[in-house]
C-alpha atoms as a PDB file:
ATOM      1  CA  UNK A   1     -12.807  -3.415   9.041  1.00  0.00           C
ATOM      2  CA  UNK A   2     -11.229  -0.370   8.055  1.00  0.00           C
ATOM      3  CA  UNK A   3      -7.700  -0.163   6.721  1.00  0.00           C
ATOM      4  CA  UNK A   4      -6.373   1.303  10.202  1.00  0.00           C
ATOM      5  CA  UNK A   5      -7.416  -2.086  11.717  1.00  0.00           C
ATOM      6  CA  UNK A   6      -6.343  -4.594   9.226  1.00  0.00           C
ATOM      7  CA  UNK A   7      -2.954  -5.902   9.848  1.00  0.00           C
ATOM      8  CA  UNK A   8      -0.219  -5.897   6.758  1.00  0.00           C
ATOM      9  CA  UNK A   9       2.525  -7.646   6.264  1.00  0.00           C
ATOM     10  CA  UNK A  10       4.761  -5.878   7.725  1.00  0.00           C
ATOM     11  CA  UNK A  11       7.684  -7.760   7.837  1.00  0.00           C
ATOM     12  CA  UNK A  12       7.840  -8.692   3.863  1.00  0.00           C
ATOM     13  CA  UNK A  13      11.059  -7.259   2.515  1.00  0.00           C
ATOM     14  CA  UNK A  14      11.643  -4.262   5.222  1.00  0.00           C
ATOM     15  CA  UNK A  15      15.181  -4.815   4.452  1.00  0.00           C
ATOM     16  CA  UNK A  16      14.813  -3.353   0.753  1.00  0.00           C
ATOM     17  CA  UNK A  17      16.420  -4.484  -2.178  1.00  0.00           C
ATOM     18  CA  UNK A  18      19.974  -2.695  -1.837  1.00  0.00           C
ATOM     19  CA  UNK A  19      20.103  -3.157   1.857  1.00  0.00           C
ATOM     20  CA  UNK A  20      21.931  -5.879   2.232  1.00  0.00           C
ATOM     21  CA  UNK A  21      21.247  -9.407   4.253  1.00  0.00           C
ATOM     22  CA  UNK A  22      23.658  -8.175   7.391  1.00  0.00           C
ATOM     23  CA  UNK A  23      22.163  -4.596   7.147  1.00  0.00           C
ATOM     24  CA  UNK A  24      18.303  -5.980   6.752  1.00  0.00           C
ATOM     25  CA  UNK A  25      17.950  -7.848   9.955  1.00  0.00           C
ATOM     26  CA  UNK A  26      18.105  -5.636  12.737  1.00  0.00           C
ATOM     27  CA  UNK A  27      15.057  -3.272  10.570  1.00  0.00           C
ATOM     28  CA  UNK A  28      13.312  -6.083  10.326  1.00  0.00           C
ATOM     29  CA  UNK A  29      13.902  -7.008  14.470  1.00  0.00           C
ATOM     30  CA  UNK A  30      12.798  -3.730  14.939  1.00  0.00           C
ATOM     31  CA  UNK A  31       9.906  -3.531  12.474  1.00  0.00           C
ATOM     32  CA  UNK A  32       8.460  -6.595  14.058  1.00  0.00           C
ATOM     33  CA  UNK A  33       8.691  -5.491  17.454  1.00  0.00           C
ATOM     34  CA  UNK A  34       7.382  -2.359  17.040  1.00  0.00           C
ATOM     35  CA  UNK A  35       4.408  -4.124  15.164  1.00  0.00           C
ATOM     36  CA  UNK A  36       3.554  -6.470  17.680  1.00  0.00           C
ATOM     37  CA  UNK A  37       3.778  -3.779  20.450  1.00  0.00           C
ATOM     38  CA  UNK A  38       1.131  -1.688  18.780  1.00  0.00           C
ATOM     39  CA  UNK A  39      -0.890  -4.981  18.347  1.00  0.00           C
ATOM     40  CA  UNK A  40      -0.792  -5.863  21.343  1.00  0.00           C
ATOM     41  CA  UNK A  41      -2.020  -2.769  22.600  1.00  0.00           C
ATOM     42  CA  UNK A  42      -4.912  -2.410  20.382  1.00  0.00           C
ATOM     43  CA  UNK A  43      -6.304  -6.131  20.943  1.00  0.00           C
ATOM     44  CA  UNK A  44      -5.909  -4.602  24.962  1.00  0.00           C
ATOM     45  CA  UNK A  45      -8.236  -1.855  24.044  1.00  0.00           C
ATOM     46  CA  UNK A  46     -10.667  -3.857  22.280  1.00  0.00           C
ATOM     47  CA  UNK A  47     -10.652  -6.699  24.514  1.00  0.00           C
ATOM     48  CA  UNK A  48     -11.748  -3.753  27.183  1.00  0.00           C
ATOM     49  CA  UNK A  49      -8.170  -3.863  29.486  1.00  0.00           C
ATOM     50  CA  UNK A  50      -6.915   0.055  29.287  1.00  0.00           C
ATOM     51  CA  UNK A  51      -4.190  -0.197  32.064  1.00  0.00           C
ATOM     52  CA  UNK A  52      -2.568  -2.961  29.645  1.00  0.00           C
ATOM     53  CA  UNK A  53      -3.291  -0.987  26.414  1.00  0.00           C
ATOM     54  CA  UNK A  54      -1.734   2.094  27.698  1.00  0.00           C
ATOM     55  CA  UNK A  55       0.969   0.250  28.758  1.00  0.00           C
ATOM     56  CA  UNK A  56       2.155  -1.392  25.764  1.00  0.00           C
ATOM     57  CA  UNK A  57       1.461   1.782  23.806  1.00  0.00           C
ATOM     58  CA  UNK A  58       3.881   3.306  25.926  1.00  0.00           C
ATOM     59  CA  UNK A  59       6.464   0.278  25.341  1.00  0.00           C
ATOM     60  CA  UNK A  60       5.690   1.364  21.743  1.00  0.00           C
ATOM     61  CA  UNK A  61       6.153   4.744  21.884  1.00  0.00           C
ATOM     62  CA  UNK A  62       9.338   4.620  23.349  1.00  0.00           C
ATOM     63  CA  UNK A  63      10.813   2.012  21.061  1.00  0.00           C
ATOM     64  CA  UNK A  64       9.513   4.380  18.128  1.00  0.00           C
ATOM     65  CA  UNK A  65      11.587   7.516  19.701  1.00  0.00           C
ATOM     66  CA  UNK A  66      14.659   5.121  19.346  1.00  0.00           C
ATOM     67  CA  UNK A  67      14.248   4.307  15.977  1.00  0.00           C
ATOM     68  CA  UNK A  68      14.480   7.070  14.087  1.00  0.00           C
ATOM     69  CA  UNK A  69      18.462   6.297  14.415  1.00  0.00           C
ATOM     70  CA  UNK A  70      18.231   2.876  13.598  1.00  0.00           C
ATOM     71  CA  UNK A  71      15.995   2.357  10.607  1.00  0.00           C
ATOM     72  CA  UNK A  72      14.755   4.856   7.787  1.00  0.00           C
ATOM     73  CA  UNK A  73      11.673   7.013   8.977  1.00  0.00           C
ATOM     74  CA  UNK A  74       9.931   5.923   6.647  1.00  0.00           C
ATOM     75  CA  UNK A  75       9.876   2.245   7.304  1.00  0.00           C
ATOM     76  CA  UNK A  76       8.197   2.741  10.211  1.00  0.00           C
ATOM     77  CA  UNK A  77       5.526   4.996   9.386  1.00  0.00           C
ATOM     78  CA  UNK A  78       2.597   2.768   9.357  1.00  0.00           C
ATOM     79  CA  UNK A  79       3.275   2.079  13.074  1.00  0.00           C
ATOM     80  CA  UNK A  80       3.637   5.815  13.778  1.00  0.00           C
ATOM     81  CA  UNK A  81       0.436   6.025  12.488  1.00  0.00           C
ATOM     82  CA  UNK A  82      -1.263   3.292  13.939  1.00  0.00           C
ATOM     83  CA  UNK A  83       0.000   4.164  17.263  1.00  0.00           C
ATOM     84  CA  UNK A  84      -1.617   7.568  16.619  1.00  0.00           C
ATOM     85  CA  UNK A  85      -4.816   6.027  16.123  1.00  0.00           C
ATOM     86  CA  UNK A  86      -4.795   3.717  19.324  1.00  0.00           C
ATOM     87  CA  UNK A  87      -3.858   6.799  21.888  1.00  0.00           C
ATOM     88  CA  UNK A  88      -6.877   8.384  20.169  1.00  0.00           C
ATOM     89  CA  UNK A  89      -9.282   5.598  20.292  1.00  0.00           C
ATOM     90  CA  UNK A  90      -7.823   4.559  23.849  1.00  0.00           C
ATOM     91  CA  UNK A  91      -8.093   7.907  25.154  1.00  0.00           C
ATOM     92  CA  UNK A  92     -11.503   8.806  24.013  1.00  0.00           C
ATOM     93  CA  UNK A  93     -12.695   5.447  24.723  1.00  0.00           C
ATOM     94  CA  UNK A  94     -11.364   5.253  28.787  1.00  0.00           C
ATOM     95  CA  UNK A  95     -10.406   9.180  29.538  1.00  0.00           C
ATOM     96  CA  UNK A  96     -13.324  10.344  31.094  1.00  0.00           C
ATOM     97  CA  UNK A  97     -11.701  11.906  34.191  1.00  0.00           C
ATOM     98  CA  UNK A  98      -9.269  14.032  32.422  1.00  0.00           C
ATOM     99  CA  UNK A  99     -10.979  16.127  29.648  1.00  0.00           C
ATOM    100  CA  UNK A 100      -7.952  18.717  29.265  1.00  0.00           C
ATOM    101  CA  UNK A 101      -5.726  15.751  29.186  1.00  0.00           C
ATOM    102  CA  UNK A 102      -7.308  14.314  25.933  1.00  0.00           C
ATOM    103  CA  UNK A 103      -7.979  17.628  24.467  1.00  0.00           C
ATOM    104  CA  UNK A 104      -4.389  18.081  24.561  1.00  0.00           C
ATOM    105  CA  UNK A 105      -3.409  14.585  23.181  1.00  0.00           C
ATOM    106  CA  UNK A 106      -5.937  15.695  19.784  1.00  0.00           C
ATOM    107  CA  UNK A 107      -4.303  19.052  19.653  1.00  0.00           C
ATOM    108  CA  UNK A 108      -1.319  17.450  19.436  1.00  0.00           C
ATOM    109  CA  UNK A 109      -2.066  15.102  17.034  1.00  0.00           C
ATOM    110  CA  UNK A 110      -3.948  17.949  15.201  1.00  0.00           C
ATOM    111  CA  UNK A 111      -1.022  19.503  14.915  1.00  0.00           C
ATOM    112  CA  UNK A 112       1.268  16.761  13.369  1.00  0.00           C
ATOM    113  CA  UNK A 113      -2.164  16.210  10.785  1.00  0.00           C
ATOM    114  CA  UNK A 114      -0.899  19.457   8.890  1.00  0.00           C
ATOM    115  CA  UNK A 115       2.417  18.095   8.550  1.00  0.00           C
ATOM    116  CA  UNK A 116       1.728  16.382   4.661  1.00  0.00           C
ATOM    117  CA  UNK A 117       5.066  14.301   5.028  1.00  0.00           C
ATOM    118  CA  UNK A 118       4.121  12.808   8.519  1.00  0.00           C
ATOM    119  CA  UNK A 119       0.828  10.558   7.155  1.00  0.00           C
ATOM    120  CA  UNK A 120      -0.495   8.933   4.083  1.00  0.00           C
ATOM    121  CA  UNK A 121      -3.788  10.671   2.875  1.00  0.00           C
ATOM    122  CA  UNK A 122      -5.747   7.698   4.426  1.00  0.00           C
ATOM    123  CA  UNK A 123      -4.125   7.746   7.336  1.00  0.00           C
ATOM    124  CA  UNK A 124      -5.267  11.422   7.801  1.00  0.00           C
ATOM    125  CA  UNK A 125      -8.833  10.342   7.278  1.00  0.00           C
ATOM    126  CA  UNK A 126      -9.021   7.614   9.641  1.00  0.00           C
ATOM    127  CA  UNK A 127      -8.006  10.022  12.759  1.00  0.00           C
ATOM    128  CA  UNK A 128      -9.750  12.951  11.467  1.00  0.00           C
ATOM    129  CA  UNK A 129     -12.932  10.631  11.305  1.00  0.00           C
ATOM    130  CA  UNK A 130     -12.068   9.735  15.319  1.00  0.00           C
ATOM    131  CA  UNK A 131     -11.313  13.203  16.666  1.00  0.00           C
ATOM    132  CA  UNK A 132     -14.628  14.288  14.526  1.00  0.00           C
ATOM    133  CA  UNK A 133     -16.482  11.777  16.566  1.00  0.00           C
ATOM    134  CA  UNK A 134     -14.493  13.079  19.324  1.00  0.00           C
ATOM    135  CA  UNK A 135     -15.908  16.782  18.794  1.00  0.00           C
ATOM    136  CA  UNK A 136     -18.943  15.423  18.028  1.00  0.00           C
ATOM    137  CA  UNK A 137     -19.238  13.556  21.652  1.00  0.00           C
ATOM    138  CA  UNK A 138     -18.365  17.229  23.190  1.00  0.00           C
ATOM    139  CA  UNK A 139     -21.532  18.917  21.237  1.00  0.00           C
ATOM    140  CA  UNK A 140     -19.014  20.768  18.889  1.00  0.00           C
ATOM    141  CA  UNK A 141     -20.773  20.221  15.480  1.00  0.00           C
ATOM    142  CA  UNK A 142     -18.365  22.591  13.838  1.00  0.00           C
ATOM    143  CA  UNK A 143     -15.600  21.572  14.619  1.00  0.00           C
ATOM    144  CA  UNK A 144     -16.602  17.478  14.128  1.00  0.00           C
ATOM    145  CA  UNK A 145     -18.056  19.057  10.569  1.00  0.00           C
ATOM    146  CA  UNK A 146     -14.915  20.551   9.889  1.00  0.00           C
ATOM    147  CA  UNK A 147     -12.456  17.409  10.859  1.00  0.00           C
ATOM    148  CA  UNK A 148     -15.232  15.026   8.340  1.00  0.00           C
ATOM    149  CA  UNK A 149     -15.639  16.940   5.479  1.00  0.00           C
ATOM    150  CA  UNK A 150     -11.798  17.274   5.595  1.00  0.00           C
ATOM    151  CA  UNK A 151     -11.571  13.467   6.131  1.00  0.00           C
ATOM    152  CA  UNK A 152     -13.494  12.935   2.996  1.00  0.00           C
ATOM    153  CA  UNK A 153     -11.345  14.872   1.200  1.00  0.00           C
ATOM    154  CA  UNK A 154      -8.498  13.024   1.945  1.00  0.00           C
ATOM    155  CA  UNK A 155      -9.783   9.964   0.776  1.00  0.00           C
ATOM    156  CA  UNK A 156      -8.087   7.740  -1.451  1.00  0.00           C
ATOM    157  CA  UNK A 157     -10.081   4.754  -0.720  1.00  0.00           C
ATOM    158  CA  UNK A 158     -13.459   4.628   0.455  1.00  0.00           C
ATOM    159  CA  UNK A 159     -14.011   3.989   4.480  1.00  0.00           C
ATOM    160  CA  UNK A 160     -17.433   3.737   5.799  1.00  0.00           C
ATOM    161  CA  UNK A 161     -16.941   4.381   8.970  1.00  0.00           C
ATOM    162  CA  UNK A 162     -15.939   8.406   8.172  1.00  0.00           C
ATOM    163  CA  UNK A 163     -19.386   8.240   6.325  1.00  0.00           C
ATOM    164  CA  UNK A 164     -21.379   6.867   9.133  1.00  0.00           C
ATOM    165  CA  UNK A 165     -20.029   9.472  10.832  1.00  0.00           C
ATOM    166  CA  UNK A 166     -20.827  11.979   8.950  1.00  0.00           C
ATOM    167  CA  UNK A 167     -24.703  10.591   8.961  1.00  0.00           C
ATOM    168  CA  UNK A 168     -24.129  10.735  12.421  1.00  0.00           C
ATOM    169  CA  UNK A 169     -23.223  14.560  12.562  1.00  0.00           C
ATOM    170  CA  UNK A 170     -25.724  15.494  10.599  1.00  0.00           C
ATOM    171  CA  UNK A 171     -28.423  13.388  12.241  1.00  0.00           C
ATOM    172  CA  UNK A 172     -27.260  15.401  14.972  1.00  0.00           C
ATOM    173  CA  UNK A 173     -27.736  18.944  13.379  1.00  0.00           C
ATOM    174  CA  UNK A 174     -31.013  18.105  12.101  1.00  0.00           C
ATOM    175  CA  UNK A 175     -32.499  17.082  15.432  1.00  0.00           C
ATOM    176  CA  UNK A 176     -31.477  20.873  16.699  1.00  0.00           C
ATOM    177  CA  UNK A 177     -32.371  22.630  13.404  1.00  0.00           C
ATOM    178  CA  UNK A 178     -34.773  20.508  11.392  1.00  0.00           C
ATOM    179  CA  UNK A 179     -33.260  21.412   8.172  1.00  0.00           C
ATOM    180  CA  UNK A 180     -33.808  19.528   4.999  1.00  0.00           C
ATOM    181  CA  UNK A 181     -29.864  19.884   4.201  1.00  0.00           C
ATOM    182  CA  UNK A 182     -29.247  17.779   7.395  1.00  0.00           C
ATOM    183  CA  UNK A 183     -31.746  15.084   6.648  1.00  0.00           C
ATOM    184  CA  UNK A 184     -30.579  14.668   3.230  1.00  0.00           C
ATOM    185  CA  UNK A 185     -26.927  14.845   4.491  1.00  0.00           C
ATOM    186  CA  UNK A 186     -27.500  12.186   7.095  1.00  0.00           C
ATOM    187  CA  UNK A 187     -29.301   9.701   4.661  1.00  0.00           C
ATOM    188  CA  UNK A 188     -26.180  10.674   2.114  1.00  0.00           C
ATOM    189  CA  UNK A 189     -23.909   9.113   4.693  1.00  0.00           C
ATOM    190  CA  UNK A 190     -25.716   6.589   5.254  1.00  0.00           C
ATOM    191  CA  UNK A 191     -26.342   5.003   1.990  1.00  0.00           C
ATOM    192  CA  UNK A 192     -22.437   5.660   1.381  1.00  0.00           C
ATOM    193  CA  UNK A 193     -21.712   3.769   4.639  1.00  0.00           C
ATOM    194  CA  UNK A 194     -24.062   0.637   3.538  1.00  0.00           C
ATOM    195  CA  UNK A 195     -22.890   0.560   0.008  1.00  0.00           C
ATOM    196  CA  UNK A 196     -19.394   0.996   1.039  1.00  0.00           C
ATOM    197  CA  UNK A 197     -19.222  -1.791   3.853  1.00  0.00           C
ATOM    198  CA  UNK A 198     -20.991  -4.345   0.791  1.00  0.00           C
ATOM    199  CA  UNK A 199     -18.408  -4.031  -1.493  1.00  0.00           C
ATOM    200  CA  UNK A 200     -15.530  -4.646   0.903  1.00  0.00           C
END
């Protein structure tokens, strides 16, 4: 699994070292409960139940907005991000109906991408990978090579899903140009996807 699916432990000293015990339990209430929301909503998703995913993502979302005057920012920032990355997969996954809709939702999270404070550099890589397979899905090869190559970039540990998907893209680009960049590209991914998903 990548790192945007495994599940930390989130609760583990939220309070902080200077906080205080009367000061550390209501972040770690809220830590929890935003946690669990965003858990819940992704085992929905995967378990195939949208209507339930979205939701408890919006239970999640809401709980988030209310935060930011109850806890640091930054102690919730792996749920901001995780959130993020269940709208995306939910969307992308179940939105078939509404294309503007989700082009919107990955402009917007586009957006808060360029913001450096908003996501760790791994985070960035793990939605970059999904709204590259996104543009990839809509036959926009420059833009999915564009959100990859970026994605890589990022990297400060190795996924192997962005690399599959980057075989994937240029598996894609091959079959239309039948370039020997594009072969060698795809098999590139590839083997970093395989040797990548060993070692974890």
């Amino acid at each position: 699994n990548s790192q945007a699916e495994q599940q930390p432990g989130r609760s583990q000293g939220a309070g902080g070292a200077g906080s205080g015990g009367q000061h550390a339990m209501p972040h770690v209430e809220l830590l929890d409960i935003c946690w669990n929301l965003v858990k819940l909503a992704s085992v929905s998703r995967k378990q195939g139940l949208p209507s339930l995913a979205l939701h408890y993502q919006e239970a999640a979302e809401k709980k988030l907005g209310t935060a930011n005057t109850n806890a640091p920012y930054d102690l919730l920032k792996y749920e901001r991000f995780k959130l993020q990355y269940e709208v995306l997969k939910l969307e992308l996954a179940h939105n078939t109906e509404d294309p503007e809709s989700v082009d919107e939702k990955v402009k917007a999270i586009e957006k808060n991408l360029a913001t450096d404070s908003v996501f760790e550099s791994w985070q960035k890589a793990s939605l970059k990978q999904i709204i590259a397979d996104f543009h990839l899905s809509r036959g926009r090869l420059r833009a999915a090579q564009e959100h990859l190559l970026s994605a890589i970039s990022e990297l400060t540990k190795r996924d192997p899903k962005i690399w599959m998907s980057y075989a994937r893209l240029n598996e894609t680009v091959y079959e239309h140009q039948k370039d020997e960049q594009s072969r060698m590209n795809a098999l590139k991914g590839l083997l970093f996807a395989t040797t990548l998903s060993l070692h974890k």
